[in-house]
C-alpha atoms as a PDB file:
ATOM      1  CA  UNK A   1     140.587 113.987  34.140  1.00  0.00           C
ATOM      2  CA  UNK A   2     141.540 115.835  36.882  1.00  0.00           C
ATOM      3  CA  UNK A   3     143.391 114.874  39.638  1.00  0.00           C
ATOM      4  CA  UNK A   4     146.411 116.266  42.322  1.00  0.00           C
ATOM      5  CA  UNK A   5     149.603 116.029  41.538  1.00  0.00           C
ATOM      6  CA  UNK A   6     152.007 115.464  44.017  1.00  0.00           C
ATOM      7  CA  UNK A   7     155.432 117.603  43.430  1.00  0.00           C
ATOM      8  CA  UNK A   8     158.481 114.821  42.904  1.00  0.00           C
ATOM      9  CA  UNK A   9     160.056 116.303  46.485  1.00  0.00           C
ATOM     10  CA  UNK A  10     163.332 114.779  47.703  1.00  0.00           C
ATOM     11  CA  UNK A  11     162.397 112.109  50.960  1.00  0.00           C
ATOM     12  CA  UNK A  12     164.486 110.362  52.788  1.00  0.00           C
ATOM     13  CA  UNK A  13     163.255 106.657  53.741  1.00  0.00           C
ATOM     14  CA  UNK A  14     164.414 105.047  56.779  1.00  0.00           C
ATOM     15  CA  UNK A  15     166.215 101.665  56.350  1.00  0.00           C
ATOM     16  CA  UNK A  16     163.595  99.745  58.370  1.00  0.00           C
ATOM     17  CA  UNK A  17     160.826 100.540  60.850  1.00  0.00           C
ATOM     18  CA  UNK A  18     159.261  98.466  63.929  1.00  0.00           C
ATOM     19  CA  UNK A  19     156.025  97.233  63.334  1.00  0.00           C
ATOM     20  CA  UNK A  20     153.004  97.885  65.545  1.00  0.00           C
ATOM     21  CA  UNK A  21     154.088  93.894  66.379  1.00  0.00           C
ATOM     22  CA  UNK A  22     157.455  94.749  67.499  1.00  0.00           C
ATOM     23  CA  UNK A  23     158.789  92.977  64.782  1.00  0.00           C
ATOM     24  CA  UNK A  24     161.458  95.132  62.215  1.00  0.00           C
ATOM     25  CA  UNK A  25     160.718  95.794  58.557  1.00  0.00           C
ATOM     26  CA  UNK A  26     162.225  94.356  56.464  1.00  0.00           C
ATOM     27  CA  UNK A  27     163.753  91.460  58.124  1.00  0.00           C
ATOM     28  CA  UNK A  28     164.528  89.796  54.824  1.00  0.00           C
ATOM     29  CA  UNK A  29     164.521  90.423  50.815  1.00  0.00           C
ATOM     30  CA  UNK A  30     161.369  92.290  49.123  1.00  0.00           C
ATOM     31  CA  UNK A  31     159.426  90.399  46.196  1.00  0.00           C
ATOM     32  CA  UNK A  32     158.118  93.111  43.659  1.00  0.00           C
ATOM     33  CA  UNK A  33     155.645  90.801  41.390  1.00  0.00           C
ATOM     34  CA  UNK A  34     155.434  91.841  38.075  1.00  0.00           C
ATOM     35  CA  UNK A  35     152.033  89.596  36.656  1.00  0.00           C
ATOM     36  CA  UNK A  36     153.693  89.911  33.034  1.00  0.00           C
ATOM     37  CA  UNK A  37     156.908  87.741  30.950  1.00  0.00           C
ATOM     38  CA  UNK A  38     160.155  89.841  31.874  1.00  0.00           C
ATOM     39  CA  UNK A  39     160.678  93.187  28.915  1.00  0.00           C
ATOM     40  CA  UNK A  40     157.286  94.881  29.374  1.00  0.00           C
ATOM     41  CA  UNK A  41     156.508  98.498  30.930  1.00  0.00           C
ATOM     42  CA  UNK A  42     155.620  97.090  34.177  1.00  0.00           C
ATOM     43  CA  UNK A  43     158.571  94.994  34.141  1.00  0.00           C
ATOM     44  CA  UNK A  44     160.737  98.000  33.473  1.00  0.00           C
ATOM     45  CA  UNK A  45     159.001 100.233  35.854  1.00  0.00           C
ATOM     46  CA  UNK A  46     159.600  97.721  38.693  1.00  0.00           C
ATOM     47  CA  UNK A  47     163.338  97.323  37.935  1.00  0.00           C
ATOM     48  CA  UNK A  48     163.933 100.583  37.563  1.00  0.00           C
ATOM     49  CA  UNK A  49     162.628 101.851  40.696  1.00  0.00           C
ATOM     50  CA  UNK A  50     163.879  98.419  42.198  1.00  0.00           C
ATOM     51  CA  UNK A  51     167.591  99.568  40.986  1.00  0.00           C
ATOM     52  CA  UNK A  52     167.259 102.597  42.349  1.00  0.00           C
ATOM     53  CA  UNK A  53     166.000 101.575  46.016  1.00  0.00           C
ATOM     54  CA  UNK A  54     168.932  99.087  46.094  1.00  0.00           C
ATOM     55  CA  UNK A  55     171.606 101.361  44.709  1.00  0.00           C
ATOM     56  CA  UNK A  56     170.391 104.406  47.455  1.00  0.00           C
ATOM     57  CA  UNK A  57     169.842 101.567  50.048  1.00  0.00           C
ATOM     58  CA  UNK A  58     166.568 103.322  51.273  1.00  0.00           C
ATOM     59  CA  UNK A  59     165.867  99.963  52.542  1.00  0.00           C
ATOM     60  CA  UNK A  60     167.772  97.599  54.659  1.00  0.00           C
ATOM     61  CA  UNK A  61     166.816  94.586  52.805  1.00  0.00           C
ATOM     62  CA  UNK A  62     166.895  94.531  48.775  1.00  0.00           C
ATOM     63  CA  UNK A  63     163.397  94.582  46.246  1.00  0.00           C
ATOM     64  CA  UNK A  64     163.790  91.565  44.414  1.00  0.00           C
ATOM     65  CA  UNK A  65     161.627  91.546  40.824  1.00  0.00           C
ATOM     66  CA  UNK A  66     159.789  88.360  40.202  1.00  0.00           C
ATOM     67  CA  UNK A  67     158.023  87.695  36.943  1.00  0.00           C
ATOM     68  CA  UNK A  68     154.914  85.638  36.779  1.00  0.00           C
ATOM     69  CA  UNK A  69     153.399  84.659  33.177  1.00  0.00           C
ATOM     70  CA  UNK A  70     150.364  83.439  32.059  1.00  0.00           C
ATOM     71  CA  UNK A  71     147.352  85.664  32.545  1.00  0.00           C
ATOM     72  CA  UNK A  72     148.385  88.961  34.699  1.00  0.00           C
ATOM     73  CA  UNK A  73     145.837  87.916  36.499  1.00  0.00           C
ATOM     74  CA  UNK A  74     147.734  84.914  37.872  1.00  0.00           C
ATOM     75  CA  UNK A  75     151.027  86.912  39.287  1.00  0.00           C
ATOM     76  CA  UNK A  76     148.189  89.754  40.496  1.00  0.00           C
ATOM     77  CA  UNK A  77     145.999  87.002  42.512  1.00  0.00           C
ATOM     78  CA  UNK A  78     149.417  85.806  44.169  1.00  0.00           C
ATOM     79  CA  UNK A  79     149.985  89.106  45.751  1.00  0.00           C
ATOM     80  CA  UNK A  80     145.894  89.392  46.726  1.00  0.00           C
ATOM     81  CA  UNK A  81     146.136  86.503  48.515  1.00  0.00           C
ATOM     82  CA  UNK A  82     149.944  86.489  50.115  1.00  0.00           C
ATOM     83  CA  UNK A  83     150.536  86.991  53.774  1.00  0.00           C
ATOM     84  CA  UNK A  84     149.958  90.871  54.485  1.00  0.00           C
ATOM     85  CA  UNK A  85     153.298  91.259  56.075  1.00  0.00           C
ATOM     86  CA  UNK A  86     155.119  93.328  53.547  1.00  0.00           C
ATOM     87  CA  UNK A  87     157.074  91.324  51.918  1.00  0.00           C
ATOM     88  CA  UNK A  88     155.076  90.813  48.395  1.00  0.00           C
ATOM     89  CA  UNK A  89     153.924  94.127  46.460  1.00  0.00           C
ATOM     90  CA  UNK A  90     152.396  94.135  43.051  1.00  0.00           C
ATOM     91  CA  UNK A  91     153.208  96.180  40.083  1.00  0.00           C
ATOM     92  CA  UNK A  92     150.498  96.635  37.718  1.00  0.00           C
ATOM     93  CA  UNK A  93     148.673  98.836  35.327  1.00  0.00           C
ATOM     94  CA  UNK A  94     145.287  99.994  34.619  1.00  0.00           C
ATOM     95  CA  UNK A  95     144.655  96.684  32.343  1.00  0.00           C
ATOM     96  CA  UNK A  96     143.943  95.266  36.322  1.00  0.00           C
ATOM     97  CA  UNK A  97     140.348  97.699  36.240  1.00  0.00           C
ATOM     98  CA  UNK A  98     139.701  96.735  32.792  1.00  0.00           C
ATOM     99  CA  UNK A  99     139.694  93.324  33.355  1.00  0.00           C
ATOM    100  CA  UNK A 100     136.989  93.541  36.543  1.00  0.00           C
ATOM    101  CA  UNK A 101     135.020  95.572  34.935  1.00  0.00           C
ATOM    102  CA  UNK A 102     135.105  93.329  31.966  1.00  0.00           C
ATOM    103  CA  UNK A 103     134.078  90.149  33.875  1.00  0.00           C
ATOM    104  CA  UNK A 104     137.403  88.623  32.938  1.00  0.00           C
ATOM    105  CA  UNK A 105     138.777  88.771  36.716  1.00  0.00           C
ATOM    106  CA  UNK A 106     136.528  88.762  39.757  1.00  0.00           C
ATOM    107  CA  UNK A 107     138.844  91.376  41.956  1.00  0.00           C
ATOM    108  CA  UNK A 108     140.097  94.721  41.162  1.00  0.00           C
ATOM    109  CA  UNK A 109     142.028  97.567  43.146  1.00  0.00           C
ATOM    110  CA  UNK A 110     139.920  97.829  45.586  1.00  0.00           C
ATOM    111  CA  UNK A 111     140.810  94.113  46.835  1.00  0.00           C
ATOM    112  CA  UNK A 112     144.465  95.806  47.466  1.00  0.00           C
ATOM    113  CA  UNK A 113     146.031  98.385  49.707  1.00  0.00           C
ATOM    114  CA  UNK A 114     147.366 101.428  47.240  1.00  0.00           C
ATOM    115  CA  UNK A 115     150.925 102.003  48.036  1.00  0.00           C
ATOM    116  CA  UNK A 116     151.583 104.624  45.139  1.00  0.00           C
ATOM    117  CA  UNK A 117     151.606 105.864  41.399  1.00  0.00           C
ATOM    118  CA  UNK A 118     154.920 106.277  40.074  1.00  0.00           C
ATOM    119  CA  UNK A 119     154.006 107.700  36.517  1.00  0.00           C
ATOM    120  CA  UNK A 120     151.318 107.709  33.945  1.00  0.00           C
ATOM    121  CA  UNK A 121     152.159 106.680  29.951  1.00  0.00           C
ATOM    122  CA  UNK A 122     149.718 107.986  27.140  1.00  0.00           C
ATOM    123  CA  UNK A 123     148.780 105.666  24.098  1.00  0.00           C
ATOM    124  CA  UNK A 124     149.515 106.978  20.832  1.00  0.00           C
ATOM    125  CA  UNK A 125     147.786 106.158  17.148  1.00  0.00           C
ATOM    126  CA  UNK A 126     150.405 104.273  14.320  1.00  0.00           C
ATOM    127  CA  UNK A 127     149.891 103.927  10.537  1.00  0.00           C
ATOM    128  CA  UNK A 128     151.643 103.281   7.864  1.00  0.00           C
ATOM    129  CA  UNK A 129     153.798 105.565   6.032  1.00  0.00           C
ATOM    130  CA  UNK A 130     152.079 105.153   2.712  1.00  0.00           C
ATOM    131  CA  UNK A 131     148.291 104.706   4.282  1.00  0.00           C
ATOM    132  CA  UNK A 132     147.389 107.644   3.296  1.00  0.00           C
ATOM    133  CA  UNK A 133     146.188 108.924   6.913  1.00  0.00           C
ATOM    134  CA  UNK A 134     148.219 111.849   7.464  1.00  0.00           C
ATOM    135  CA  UNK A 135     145.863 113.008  10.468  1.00  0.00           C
ATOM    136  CA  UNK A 136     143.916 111.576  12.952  1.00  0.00           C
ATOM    137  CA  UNK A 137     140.388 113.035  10.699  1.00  0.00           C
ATOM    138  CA  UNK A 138     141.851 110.991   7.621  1.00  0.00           C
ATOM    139  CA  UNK A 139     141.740 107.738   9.908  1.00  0.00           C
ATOM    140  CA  UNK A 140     138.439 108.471  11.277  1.00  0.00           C
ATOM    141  CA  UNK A 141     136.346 109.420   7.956  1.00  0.00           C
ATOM    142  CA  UNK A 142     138.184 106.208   6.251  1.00  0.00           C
ATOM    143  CA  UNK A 143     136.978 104.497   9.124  1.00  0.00           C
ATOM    144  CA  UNK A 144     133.488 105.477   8.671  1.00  0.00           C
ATOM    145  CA  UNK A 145     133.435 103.978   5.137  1.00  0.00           C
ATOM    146  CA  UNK A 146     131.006 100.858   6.152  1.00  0.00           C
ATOM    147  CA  UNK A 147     132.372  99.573   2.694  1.00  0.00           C
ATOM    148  CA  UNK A 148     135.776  99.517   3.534  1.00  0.00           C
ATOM    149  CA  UNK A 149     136.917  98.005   6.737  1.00  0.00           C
ATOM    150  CA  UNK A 150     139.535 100.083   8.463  1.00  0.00           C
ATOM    151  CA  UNK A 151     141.557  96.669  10.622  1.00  0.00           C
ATOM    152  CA  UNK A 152     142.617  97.892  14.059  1.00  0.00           C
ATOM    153  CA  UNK A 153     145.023  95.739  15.688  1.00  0.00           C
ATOM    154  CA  UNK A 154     144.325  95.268  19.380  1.00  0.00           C
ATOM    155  CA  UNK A 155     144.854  92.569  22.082  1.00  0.00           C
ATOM    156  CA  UNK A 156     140.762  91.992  23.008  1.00  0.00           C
ATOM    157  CA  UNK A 157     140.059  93.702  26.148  1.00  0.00           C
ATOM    158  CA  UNK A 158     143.564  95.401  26.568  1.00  0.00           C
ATOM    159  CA  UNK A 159     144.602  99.514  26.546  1.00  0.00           C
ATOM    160  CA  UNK A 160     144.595  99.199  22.579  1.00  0.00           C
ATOM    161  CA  UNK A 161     141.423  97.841  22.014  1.00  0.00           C
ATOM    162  CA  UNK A 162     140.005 100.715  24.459  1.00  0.00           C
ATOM    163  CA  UNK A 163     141.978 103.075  22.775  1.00  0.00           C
ATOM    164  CA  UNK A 164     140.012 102.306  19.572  1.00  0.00           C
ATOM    165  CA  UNK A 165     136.419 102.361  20.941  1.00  0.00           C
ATOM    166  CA  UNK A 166     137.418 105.566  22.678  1.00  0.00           C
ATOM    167  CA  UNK A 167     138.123 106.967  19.166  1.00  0.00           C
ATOM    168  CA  UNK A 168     134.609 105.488  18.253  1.00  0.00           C
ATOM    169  CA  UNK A 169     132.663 106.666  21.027  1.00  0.00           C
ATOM    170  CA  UNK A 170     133.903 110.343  19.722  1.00  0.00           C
ATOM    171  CA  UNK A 171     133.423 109.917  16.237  1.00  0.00           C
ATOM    172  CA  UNK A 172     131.483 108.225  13.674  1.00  0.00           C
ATOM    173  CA  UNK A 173     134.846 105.509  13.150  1.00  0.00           C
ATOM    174  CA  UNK A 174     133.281 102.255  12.854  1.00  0.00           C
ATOM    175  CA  UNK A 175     136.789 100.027  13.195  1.00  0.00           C
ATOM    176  CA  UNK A 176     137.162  96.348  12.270  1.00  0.00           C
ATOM    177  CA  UNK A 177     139.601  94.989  15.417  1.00  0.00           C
ATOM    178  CA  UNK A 178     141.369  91.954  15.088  1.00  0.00           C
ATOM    179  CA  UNK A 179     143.364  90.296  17.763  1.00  0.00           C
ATOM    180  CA  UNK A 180     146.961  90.510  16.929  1.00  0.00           C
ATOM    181  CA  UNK A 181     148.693  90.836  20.507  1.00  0.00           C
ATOM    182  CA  UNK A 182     150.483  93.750  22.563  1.00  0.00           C
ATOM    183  CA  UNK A 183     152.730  96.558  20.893  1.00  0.00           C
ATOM    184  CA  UNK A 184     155.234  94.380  19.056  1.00  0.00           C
ATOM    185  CA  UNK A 185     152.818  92.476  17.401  1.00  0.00           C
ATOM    186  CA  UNK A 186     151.364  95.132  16.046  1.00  0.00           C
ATOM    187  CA  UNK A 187     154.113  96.761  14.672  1.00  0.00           C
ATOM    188  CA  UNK A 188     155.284  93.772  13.406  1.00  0.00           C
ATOM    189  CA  UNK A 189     151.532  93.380  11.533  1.00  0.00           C
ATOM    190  CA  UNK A 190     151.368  97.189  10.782  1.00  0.00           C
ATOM    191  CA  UNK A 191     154.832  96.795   9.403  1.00  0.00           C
ATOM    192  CA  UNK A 192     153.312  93.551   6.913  1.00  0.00           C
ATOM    193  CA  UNK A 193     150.468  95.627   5.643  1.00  0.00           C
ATOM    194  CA  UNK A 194     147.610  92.885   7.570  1.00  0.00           C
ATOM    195  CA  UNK A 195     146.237  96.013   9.961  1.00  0.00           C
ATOM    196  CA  UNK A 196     145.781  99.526   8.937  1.00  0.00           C
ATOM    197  CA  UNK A 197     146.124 100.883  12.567  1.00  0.00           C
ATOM    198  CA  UNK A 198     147.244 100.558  15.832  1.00  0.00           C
ATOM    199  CA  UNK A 199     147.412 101.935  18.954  1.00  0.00           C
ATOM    200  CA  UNK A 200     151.299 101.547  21.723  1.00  0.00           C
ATOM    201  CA  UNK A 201     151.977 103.476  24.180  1.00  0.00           C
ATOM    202  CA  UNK A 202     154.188 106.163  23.884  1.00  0.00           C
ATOM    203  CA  UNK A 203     157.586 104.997  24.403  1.00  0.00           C
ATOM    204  CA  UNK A 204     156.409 102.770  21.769  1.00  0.00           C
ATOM    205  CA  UNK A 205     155.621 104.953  19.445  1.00  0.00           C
ATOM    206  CA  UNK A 206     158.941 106.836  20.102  1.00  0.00           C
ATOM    207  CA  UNK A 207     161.156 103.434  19.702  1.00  0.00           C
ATOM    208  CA  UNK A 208     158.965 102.422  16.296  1.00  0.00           C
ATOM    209  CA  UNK A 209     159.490 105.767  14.582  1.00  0.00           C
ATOM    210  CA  UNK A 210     162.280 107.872  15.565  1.00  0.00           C
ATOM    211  CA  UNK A 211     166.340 107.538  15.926  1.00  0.00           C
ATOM    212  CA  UNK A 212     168.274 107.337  18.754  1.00  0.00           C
ATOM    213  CA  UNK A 213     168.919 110.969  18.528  1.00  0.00           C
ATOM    214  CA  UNK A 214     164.828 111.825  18.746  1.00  0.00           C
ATOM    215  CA  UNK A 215     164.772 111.882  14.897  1.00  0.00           C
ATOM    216  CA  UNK A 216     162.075 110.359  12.308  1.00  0.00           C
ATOM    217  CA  UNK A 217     163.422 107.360  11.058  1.00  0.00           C
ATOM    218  CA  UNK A 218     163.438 106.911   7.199  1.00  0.00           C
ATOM    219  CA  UNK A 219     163.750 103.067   7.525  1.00  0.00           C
ATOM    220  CA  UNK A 220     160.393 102.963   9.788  1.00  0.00           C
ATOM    221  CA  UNK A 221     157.590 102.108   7.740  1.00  0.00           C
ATOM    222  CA  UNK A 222     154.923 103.727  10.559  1.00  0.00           C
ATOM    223  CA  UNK A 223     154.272 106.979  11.473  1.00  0.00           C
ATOM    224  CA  UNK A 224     152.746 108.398  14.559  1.00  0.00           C
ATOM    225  CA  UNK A 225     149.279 110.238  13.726  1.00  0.00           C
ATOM    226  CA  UNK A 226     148.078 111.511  17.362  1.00  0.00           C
ATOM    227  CA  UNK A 227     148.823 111.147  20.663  1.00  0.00           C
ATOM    228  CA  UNK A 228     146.212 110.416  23.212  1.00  0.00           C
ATOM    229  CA  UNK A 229     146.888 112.878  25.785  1.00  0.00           C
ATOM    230  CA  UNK A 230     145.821 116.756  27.076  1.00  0.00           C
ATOM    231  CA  UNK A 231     149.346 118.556  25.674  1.00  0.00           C
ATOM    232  CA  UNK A 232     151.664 117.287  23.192  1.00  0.00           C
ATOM    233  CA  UNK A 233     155.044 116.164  24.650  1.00  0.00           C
ATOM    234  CA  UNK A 234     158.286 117.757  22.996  1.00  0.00           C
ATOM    235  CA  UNK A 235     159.809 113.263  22.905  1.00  0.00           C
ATOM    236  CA  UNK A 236     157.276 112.933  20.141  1.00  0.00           C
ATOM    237  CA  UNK A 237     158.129 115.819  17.224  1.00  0.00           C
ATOM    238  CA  UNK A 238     155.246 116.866  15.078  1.00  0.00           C
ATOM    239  CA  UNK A 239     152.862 114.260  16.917  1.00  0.00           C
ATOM    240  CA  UNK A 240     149.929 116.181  17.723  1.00  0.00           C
ATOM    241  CA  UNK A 241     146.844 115.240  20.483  1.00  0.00           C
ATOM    242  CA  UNK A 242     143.735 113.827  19.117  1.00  0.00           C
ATOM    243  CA  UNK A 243     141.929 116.657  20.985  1.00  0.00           C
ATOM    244  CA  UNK A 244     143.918 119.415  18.807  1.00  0.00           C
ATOM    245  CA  UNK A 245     142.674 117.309  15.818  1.00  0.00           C
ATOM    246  CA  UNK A 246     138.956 117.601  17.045  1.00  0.00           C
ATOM    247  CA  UNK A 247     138.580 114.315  18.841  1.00  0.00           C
ATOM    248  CA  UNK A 248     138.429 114.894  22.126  1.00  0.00           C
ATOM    249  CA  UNK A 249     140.023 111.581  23.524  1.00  0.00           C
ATOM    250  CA  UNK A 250     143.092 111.562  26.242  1.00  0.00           C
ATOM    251  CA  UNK A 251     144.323 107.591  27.693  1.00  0.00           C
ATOM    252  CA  UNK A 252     146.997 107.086  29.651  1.00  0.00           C
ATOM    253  CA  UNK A 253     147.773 104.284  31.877  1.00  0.00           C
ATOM    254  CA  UNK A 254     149.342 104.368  35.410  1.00  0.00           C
ATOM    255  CA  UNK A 255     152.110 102.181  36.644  1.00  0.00           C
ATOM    256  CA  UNK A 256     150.465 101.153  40.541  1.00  0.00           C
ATOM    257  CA  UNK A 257     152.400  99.783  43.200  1.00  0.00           C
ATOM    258  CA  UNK A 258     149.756  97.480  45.201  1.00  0.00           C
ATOM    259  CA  UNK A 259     150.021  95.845  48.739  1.00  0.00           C
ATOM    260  CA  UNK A 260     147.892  92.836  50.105  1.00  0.00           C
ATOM    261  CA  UNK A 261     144.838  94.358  51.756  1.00  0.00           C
ATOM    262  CA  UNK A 262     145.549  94.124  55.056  1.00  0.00           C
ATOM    263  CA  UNK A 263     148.864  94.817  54.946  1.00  0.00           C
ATOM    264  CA  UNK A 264     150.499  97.646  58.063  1.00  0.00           C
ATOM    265  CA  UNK A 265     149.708 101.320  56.861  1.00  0.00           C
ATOM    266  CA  UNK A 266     153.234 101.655  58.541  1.00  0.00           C
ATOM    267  CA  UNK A 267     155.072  99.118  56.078  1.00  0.00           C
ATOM    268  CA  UNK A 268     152.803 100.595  53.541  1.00  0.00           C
ATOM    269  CA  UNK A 269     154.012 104.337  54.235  1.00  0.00           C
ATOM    270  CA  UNK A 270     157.371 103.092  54.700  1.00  0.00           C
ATOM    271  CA  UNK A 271     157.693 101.878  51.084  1.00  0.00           C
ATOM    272  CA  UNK A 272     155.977 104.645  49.679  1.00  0.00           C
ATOM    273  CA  UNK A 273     158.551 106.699  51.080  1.00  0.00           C
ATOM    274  CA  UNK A 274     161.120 104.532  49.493  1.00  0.00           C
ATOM    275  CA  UNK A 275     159.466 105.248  45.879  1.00  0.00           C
ATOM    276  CA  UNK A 276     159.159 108.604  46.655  1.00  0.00           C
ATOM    277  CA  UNK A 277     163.060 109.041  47.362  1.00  0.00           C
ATOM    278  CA  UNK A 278     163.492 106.671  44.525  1.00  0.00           C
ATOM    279  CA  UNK A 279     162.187 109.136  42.153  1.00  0.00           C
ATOM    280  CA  UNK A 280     163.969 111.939  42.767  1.00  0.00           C
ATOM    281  CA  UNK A 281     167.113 109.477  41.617  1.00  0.00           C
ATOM    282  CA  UNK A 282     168.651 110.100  38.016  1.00  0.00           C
ATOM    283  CA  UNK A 283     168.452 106.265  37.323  1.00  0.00           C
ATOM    284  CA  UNK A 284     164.470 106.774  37.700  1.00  0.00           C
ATOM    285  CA  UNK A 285     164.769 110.605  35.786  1.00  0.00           C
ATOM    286  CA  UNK A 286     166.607 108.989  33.010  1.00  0.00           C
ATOM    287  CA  UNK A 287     164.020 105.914  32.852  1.00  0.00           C
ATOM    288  CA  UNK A 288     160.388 108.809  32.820  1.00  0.00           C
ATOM    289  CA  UNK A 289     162.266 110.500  29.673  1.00  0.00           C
ATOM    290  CA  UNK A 290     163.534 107.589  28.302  1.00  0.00           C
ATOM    291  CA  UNK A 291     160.255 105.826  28.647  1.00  0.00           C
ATOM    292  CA  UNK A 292     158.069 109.171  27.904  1.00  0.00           C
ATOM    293  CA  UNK A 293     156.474 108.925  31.186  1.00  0.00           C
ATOM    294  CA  UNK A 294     154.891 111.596  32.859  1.00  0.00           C
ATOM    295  CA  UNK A 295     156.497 112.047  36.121  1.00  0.00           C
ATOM    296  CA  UNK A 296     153.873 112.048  38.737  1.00  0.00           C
ATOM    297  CA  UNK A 297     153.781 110.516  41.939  1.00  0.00           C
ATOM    298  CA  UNK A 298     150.232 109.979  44.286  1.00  0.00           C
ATOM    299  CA  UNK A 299     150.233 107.910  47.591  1.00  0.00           C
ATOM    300  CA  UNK A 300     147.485 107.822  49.711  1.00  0.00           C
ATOM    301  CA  UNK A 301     144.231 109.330  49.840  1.00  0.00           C
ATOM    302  CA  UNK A 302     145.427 111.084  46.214  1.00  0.00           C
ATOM    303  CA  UNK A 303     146.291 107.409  44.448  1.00  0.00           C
ATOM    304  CA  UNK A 304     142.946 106.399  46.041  1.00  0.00           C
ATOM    305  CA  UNK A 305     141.237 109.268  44.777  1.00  0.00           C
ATOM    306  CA  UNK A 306     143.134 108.619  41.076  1.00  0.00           C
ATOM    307  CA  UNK A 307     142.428 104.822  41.352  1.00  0.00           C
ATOM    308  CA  UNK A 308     138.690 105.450  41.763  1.00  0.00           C
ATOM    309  CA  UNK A 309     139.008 108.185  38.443  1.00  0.00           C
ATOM    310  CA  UNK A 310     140.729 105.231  36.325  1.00  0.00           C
ATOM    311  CA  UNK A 311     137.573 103.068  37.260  1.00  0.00           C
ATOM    312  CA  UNK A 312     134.849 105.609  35.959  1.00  0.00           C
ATOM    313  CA  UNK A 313     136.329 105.763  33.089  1.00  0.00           C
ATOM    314  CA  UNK A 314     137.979 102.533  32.120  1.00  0.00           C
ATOM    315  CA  UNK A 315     134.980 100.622  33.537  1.00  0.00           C
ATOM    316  CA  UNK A 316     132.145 101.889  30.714  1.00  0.00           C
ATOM    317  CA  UNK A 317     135.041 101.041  27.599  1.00  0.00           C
ATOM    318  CA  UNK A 318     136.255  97.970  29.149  1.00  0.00           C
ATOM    319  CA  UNK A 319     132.434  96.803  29.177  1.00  0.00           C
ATOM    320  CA  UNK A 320     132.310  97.612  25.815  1.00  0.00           C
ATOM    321  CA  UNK A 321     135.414  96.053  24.425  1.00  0.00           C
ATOM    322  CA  UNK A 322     134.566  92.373  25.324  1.00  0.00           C
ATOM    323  CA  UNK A 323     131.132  92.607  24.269  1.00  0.00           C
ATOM    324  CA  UNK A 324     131.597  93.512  20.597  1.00  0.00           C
END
């Protein structure tokens, strides 16, 4: 997928702007609504850049992070249907189009005003040490054995279980998923021997298999196998794309900061600008490489354009996971 790429400049926010209303933004604190329990990469992705606002004051009032559990659809509806007056944004990933197109929520993006991307994280393929798949081609022709299920562990509907029917669509892998949960849970059941693969984003895949010092763990009983993404990235040693391996699948998942619909394209700028300054921080540096994110930030017609991208080709595999 192509898309532009805007270059991380350094912006300076102003503390607070006048509304076409005359009133001042912000007046008061800033609720950042993470739809997801407290520890997750959205959760991490709004505290960081939430840190980072408040530490530079680049606004005159401070984000606050709330959590909402429960269905992400629950904490994402809140901030669809809260006063548009710029004082509730939503952070979110791309599970929010895969669940429209899906049927399991009736809104989408496109029922919110896109304030920004602030990064994009790739999935990545786990095994066990002593499976036997040393590549990603071992994985797929044991896969193809009719005879002898390969289990994929997946949350139903969720960037695993897409992960997996991408790797079908592009091969003749014939996977057996079973619902075990997010990454955790599926190291935890990789780990036990009761799945043969899954799929975590990267960070994931660097905190299950490697040291602190970026080194393969001996203790770790999984092993990354491929990373879904166009280049290899140096945080990941000796992980290799799927597309160098012959399978030409690439997924990674963007961390979007949302605004109620109607909310002022000058509180909407205004905040953007904030995240843009934000990143340029070393608290928010130090987060991308701890977090192997790609550092790449799109506001306006660009996240539109990107948003849009995400749909074409989330929408088809999201279809597909809930109807198997």
């Amino acid at each position: 997928m192509k898309y532009a790429k805007t270059i991380l400049s350094a912006a300076v926010a102003s503390l607070s702007i006048a509304s076409a209303s005359g009133a001042t933004w912000p007046e008061r604190p800033v609720s950042i609504v993470v739809p997801f329990k407290a520890g997750g990469s959205s959760d991490l992705v709004a505290r960081s850049f939430a840190a980072a606002i408040n530490e530079q004051q680049l606004l005159s009032e401070p984000l606050n992070v709330v959590n909402v559990g429960g269905h992400s659809s629950v904490g994402a509806r809140r901030v669809m249907d809260a006063k548009p007056d710029g004082y509730e944004f939503l952070v979110h990933e791309t599970g929010l189009i895969g669940a429209q197109a899906a049927g399991i929520t009736n809104f989408g993006y496109e029922d919110f005003k896109p304030v920004a991307l602030t990064g994009e994280n790739c999935m990545a393929i786990l095994v066990r040490k002593d499976s036997g798949y040393d590549s990603l081609q071992a994985l797929l022709t044991a896969a193809a054995d009719k005879s002898n299920p390969v289990v994929f562990g997946v949350n139903i509907g969720g960037l695993n279980h897409m992960s997996g029917i991408m790797l079908e669509n592009h091969s003749d892998a014939d996977f057996r998923f079973a619902q075990v949960g997010g990454s955790a849970d599926n190291f935890a059941a990789l780990t036990g021997g009761q799945i043969d693969v899954a799929s975590v984003g990267a960070a994931g895949a660097k905190n299950f298999t490697l040291t602190e010092d970026g080194q393969l763990a001996d203790d770790s009983q999984v092993k990354a196998i491929a990373l879904l993404d166009d280049e290899p990235d140096d945080r990941l040693p000796g992980v290799p794309t799927a597309r160098s391996q012959g399978t030409d699948v690439s997924f990674c998942f963007g961390n979007y900061w949302l605004a109620p619909k109607d909310t002022p394209d000058e509180i909407v700028d205004a905040f953007a600008d904030a995240l843009e300054a934000a990143s340029q921080s070393d608290r928010i540096k130090t987060y991308y490489d701890d977090t192997l994110t790609k550092p790449i930030f799109l506001r306006g017609e660009a996240f539109r354009k990107y948003l849009d991208e995400q749909a074409d080709i989330v929408g088809p595999v999201a279809r597909q996971a809930t109807a198997r």
